[in-house]
N, C-alpha and C. Protein backbone atom coordinates (compact mmCIF):
# COMPACT_ATOMS: atom_id res chain seq x y z
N UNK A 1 39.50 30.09 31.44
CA UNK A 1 38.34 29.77 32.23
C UNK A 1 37.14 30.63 31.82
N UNK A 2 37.27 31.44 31.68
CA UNK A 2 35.99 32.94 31.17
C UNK A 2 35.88 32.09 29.64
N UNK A 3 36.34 31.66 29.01
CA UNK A 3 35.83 30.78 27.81
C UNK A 3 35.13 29.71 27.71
N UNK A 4 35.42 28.64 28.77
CA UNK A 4 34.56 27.75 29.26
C UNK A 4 33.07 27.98 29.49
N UNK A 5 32.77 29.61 30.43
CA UNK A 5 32.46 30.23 31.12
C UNK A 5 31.41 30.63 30.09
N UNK A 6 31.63 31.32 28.96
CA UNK A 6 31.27 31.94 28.25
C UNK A 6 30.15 31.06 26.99
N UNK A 7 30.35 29.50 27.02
CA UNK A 7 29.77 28.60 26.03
C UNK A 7 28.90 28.29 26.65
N UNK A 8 29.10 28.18 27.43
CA UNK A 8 27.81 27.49 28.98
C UNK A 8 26.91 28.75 29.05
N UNK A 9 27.21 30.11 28.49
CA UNK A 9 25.91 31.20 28.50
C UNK A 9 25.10 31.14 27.11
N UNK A 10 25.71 30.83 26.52
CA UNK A 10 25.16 30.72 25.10
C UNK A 10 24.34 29.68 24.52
N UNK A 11 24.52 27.82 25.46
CA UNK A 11 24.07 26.89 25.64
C UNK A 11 22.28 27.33 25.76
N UNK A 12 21.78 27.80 26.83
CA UNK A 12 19.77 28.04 26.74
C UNK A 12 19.36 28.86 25.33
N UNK A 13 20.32 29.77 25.18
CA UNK A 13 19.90 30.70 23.85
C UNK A 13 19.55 29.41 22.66
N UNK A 14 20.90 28.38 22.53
CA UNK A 14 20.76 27.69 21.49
C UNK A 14 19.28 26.42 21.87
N UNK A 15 19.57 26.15 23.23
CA UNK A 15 18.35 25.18 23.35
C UNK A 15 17.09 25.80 22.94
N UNK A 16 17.10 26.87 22.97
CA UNK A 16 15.80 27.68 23.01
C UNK A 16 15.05 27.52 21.43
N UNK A 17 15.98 28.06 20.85
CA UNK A 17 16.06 27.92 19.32
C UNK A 17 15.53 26.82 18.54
N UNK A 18 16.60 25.74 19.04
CA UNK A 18 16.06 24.41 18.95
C UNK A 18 14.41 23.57 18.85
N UNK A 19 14.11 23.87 20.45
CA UNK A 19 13.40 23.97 21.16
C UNK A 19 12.14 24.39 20.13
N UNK A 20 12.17 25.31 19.80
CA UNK A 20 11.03 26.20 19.09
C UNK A 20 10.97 26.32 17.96
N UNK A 21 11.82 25.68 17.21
CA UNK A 21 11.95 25.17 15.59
C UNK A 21 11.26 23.54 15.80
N UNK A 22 11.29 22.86 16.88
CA UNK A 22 10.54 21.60 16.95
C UNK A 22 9.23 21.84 17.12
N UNK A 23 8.83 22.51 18.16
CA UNK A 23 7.51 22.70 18.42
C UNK A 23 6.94 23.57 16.94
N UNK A 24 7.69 24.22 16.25
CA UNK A 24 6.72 24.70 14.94
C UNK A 24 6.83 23.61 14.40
N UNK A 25 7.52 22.88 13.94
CA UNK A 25 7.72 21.58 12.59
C UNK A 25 6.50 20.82 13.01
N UNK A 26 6.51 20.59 14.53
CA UNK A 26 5.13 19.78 15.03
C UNK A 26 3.61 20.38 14.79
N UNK A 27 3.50 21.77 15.09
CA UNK A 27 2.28 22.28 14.26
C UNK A 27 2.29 22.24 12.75
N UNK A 28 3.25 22.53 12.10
CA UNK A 28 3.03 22.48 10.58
C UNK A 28 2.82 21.08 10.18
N UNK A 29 3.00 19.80 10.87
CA UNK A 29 2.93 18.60 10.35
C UNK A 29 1.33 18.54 11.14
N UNK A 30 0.64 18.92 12.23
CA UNK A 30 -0.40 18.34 12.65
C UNK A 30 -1.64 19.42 11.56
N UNK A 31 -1.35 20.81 11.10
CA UNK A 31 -2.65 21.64 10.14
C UNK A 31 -2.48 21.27 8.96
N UNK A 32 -1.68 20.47 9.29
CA UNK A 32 -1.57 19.77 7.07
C UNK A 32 -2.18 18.26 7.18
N UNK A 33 -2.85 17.87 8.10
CA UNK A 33 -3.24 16.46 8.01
C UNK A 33 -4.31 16.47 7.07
N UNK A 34 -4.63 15.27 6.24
CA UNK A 34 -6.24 15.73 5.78
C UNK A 34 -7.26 15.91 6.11
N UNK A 35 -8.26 16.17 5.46
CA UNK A 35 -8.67 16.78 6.00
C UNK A 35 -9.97 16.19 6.74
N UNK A 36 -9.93 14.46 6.24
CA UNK A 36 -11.34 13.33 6.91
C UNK A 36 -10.57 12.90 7.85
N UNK A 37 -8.92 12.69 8.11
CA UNK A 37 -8.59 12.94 9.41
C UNK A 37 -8.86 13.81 10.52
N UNK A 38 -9.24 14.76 10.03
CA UNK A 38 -9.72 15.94 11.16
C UNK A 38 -11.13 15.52 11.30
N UNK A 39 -11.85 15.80 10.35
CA UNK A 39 -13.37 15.37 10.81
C UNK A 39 -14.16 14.34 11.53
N UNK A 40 -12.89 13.35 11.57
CA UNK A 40 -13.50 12.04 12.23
C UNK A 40 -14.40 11.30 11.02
N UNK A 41 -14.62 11.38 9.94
CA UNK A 41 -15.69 10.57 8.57
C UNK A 41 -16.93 10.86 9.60
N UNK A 42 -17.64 11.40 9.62
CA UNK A 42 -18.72 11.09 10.74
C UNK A 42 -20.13 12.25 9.06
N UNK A 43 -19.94 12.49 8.09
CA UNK A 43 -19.84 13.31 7.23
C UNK A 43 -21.37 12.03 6.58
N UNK A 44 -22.69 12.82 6.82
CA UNK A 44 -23.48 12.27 6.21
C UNK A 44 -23.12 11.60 4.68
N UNK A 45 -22.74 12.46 4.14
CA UNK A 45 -22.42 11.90 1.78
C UNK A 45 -21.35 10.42 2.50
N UNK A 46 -20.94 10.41 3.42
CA UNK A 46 -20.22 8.87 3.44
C UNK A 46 -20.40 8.28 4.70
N UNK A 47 -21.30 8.43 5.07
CA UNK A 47 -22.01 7.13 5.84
C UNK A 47 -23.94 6.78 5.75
N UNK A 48 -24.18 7.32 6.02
CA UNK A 48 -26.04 7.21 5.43
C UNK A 48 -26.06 6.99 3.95
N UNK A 49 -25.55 8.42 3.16
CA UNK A 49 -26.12 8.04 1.82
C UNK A 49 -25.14 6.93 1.34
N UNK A 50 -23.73 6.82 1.69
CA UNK A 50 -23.28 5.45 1.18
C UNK A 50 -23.94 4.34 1.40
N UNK A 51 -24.82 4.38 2.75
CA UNK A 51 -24.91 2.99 2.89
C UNK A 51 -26.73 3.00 2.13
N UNK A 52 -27.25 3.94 1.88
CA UNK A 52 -27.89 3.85 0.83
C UNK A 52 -27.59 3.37 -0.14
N UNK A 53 -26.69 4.00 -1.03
CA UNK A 53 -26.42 3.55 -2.77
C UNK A 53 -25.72 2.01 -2.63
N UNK A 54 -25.15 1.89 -1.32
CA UNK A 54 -25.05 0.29 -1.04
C UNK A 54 -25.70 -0.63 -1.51
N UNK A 55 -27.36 -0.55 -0.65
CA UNK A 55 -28.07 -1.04 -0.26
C UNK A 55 -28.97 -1.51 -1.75
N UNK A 56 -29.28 -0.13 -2.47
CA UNK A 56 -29.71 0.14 -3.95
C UNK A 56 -28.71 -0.49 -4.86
N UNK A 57 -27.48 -0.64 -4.79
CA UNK A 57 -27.03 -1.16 -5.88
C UNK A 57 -27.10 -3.03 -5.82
N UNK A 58 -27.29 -3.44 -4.45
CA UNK A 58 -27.23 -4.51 -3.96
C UNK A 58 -28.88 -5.11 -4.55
N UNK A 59 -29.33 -3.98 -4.95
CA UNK A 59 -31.12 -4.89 -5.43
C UNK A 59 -31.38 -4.63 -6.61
N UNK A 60 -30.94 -4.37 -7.62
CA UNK A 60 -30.58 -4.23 -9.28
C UNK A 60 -29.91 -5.52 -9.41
N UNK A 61 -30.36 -6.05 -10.73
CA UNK A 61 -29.86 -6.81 -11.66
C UNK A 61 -29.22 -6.34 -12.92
N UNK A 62 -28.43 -7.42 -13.27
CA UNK A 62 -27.42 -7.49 -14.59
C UNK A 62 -26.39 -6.44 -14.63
N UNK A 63 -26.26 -5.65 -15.60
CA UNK A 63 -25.33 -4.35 -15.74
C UNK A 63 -25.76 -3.34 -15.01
N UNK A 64 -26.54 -3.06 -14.94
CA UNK A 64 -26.98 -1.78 -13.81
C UNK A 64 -26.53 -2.18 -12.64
N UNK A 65 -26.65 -3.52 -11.86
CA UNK A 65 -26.10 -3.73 -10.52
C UNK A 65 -24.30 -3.24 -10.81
N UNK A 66 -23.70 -4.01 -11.82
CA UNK A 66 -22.06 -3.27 -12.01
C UNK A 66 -21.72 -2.47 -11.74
N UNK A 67 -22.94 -1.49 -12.38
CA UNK A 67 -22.45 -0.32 -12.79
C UNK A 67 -22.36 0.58 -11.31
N UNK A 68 -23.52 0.61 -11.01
CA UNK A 68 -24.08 0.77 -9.37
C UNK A 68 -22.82 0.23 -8.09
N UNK A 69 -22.84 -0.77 -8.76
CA UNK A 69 -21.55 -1.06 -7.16
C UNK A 69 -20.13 -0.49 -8.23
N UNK A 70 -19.83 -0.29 -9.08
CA UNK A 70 -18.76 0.65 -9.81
C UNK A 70 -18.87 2.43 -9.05
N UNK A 71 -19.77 2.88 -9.12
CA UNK A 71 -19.89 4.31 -8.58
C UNK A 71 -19.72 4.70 -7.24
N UNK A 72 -20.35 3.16 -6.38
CA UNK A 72 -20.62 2.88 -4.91
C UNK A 72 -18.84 2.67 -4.73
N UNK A 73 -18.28 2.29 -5.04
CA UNK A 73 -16.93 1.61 -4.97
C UNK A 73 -16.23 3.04 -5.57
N UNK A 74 -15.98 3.49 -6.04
CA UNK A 74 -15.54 5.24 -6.36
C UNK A 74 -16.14 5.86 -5.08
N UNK A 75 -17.19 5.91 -5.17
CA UNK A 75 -17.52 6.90 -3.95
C UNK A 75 -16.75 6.72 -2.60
N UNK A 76 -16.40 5.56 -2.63
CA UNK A 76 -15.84 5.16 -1.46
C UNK A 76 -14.63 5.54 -0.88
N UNK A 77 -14.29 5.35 -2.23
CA UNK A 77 -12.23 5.90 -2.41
C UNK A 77 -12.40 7.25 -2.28
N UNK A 78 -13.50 8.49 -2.73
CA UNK A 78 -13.46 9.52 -2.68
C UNK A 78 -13.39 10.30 -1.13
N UNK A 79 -14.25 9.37 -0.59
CA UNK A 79 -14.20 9.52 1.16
C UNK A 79 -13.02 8.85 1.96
N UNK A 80 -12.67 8.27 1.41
CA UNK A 80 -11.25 7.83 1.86
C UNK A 80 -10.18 9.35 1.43
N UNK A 81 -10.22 9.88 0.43
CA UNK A 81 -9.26 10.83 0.03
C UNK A 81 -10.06 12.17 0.13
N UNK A 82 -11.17 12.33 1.20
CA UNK A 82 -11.78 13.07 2.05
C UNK A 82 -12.49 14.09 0.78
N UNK A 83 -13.24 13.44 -0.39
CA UNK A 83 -13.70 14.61 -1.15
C UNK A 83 -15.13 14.28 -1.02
N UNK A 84 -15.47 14.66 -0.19
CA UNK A 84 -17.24 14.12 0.25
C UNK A 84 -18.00 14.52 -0.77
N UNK A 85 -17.76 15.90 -1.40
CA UNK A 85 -18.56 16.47 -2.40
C UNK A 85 -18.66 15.29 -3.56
N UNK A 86 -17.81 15.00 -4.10
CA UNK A 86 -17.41 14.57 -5.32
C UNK A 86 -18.26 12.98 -5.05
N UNK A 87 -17.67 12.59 -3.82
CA UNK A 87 -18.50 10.84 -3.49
C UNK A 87 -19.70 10.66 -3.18
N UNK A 88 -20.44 11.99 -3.03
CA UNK A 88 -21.73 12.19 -3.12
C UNK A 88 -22.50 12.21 -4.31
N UNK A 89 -21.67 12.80 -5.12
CA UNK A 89 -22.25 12.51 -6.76
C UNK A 89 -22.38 11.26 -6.62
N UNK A 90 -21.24 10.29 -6.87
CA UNK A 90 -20.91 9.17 -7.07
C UNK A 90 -21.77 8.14 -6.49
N UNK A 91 -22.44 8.61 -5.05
CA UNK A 91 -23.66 7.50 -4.47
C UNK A 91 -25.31 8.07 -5.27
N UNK A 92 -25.02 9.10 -5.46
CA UNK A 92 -26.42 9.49 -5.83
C UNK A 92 -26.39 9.41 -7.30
N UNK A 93 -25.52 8.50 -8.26
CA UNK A 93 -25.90 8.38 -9.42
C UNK A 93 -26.27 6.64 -9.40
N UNK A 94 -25.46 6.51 -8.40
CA UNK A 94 -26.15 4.86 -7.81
C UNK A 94 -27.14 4.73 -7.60
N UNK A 95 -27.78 5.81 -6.65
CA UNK A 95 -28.99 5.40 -6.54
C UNK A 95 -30.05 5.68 -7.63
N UNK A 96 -29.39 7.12 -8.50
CA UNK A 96 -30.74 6.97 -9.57
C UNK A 96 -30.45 5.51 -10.45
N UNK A 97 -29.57 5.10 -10.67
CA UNK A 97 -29.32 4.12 -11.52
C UNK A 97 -30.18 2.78 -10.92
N UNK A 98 -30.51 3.03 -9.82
CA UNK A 98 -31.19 1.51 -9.36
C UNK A 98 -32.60 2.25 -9.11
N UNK A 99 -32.86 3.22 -9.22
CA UNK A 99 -34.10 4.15 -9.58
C UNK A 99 -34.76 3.94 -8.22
N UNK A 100 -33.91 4.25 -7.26
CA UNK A 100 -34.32 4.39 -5.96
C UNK A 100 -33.66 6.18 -5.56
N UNK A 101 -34.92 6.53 -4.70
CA UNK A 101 -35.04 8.21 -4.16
C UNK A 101 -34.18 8.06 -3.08
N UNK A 102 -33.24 9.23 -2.62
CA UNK A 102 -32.39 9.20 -2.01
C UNK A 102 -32.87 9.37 -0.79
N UNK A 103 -33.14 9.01 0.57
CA UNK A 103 -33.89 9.39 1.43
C UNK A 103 -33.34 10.58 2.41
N UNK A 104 -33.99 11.36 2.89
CA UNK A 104 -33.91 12.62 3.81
C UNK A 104 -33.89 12.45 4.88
N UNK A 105 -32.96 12.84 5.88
CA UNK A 105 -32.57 12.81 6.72
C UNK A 105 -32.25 13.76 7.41
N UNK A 106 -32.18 14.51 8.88
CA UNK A 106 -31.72 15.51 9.77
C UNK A 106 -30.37 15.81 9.68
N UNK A 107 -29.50 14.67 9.86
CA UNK A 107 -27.98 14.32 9.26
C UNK A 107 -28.08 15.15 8.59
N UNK A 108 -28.50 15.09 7.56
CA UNK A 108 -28.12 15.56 6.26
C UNK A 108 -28.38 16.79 5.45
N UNK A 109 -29.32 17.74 6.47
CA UNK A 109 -29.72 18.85 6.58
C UNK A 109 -28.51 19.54 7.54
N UNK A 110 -27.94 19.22 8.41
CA UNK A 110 -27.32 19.37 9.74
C UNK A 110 -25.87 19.82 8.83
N UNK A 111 -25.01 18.75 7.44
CA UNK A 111 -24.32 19.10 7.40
C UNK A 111 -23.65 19.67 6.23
N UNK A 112 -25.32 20.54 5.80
CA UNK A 112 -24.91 21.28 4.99
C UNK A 112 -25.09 22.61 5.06
């Protein structure tokens, strides 16, 4: 009976354990998310100036329009795989390519 007795004390120690190896696995899976998951995309280089080099590649003709919605279309994937830096190049070579000035904005002072 004192053996019975004795597993049933040891039972909270092990829940405990348990217990607190879950709750870490759950923080280490929520600070490793990426990282435009955390930000919400709300990230001026992919929403204003995208929808700039959009807008610019959409009013060029022949190969320059290609090329323009080619960079616009990269930039895109870059903000999808949260590298704002990099997809910012990528809209602002759109826009020199359709030889339109990138316009200024508060945004865009704000998030740098």
């Amino acid at each position: 009976m004192s053996n019975q007795l004795s597993s049933f004390r040891r039972f909270p120690s092990a829940f405990a354990i348990v217990a607190a190896s879950a709750l870490a696995f759950t923080g280490l899976i929520a600070s490793t998310s990426p990282a435009y998951a955390q930000t919400g995309g709300n990230d001026y280089r992919c929403s204003g100036l995208a929808e700039q080099a959009y807008v610019a590649s959409n009013g060029v003709e022949g190969t320059k329009q290609a090329n323009a919605k080619r960079f616009v279309a990269t930039g895109k994937k870059l903000c999808e795989a949260g590298n704002e830096r990099a997809a910012a190049k990528q809209f602002r070579a759109a826009l020199k390519l359709a030889g339109v000035a990138e316009v200024e904005t508060d945004a865009k002072m704000a998030s740098r």
